[in-house]
Structures are given as structure tokens and as C-alpha cells.
Protein backbone atom coordinates (compact mmCIF):
# COMPACT_ATOMS: atom_id res chain seq x y z
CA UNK A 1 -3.44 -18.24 -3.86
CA UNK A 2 -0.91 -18.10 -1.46
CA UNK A 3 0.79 -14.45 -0.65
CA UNK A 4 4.45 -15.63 -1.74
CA UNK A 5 3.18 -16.25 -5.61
CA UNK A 6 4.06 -13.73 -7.78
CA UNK A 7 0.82 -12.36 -10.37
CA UNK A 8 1.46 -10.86 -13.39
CA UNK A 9 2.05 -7.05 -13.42
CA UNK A 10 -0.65 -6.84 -15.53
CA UNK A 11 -3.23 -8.70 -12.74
CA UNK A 12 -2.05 -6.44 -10.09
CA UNK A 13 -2.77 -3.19 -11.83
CA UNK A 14 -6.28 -4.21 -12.61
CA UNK A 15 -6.44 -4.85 -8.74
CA UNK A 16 -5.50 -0.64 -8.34
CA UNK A 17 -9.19 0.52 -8.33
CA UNK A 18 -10.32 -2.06 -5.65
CA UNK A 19 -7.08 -1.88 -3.35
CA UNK A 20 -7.21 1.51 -3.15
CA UNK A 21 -10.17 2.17 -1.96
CA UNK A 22 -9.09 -0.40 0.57
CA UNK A 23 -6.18 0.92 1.44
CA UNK A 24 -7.36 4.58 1.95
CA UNK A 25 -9.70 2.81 4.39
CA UNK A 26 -6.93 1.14 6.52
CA UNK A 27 -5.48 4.68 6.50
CA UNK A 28 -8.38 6.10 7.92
CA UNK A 29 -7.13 4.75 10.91
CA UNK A 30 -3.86 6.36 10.86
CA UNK A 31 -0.23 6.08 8.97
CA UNK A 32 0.82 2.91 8.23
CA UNK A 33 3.78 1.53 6.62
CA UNK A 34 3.89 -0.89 3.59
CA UNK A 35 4.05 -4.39 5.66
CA UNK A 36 1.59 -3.19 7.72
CA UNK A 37 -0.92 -2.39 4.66
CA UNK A 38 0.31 -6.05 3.11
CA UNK A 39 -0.53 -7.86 6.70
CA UNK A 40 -4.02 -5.99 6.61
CA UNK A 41 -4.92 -6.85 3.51
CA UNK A 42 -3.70 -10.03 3.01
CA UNK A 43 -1.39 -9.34 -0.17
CA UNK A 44 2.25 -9.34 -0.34
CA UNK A 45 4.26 -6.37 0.18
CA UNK A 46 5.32 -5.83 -3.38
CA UNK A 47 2.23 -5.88 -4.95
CA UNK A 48 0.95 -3.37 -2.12
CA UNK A 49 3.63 -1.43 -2.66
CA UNK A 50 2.78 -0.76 -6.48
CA UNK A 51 -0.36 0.27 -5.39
CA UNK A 52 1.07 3.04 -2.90
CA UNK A 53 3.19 4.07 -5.00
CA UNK A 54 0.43 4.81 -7.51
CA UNK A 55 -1.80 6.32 -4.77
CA UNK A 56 1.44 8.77 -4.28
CA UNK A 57 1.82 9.31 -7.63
CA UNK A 58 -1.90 10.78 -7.66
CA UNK A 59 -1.55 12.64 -4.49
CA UNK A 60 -3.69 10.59 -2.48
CA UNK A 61 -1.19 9.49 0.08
CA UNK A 62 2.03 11.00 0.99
CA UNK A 63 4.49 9.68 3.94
CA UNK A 64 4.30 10.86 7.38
CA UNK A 65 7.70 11.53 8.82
CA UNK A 66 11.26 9.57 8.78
CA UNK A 67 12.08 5.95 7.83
CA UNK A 68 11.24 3.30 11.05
CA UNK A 69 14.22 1.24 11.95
CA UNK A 70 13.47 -1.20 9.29
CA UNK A 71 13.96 1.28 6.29
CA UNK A 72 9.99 1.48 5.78
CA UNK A 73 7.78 5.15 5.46
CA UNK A 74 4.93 5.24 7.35
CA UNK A 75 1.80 6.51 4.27
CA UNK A 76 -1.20 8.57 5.12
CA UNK A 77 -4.06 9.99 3.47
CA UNK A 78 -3.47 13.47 1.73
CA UNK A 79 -5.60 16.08 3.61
């Protein structure tokens, strides 16, 4: 599957549990933005998006500072 074809919502939730375990690994490393999660893991931005948004939701991640030049957050984990 190619990274510009769109799943159904549905498929992407059930993806959640596994992404964000994935995710909270990449952010291990330190903040990173939405693009920067999607290049790492190989997923579009949208769909990685959902899942941050979820992991804020939870209070799992919360963003680190001001918008980058782009318009993007950078996310980190939530001590």
C-alpha cells in the first residue's frame, strides 16, 4: 500500500494500539512534529495525525513549544 491511499477511518483506529506504542518510541528520542512521525513510520501524515491527536487526548503526549515555520507542533511524551 502506497502512503498517498486513503484507509478507512475505521482501519486506522484499529491501527491506535500498535502506532502508539510506536510512536511513544520515536519520542523517546525527543519532540517531533507530525511529518516527522509520518516519515519515521512510514504512514501518511493524516492518519498519524489521528493517532496524536488521540495520544493527546489521553495525556500521553502534549506539544513542546511554538508552531515551526511550517505551521506544525513539535509532540513529546508527557512526563
Amino acid at each position: 500500500m502506497s502512503a498517498t491511499t486513503l484507509r478507512d477511518k475505521q482501519e486506522v483506529f484499529r491501527d491506535e494500539l500498535v502506532m502508539r506504542d510506536r510512536i511513544a518510541a520515536l519520542l523517546g528520542d525527543g519532540p517531533k512534529t507530525v511529518p516527522e512521525l509520518a516519515a519515521a513510520l512510514g504512514r501518511p501524515s493524516h492518519e498519524v495525525l489521528a493517532w496524536v491527536a488521540a495520544m493527546r487526548r489521553y495525556g500521553r503526549v502534549e506539544e513542546r513549544g511554538k508552531a515551526n515555520d511550517e505551521g506544525y507542533f513539535a509532540y513529546a511524551l508527557k512526563a
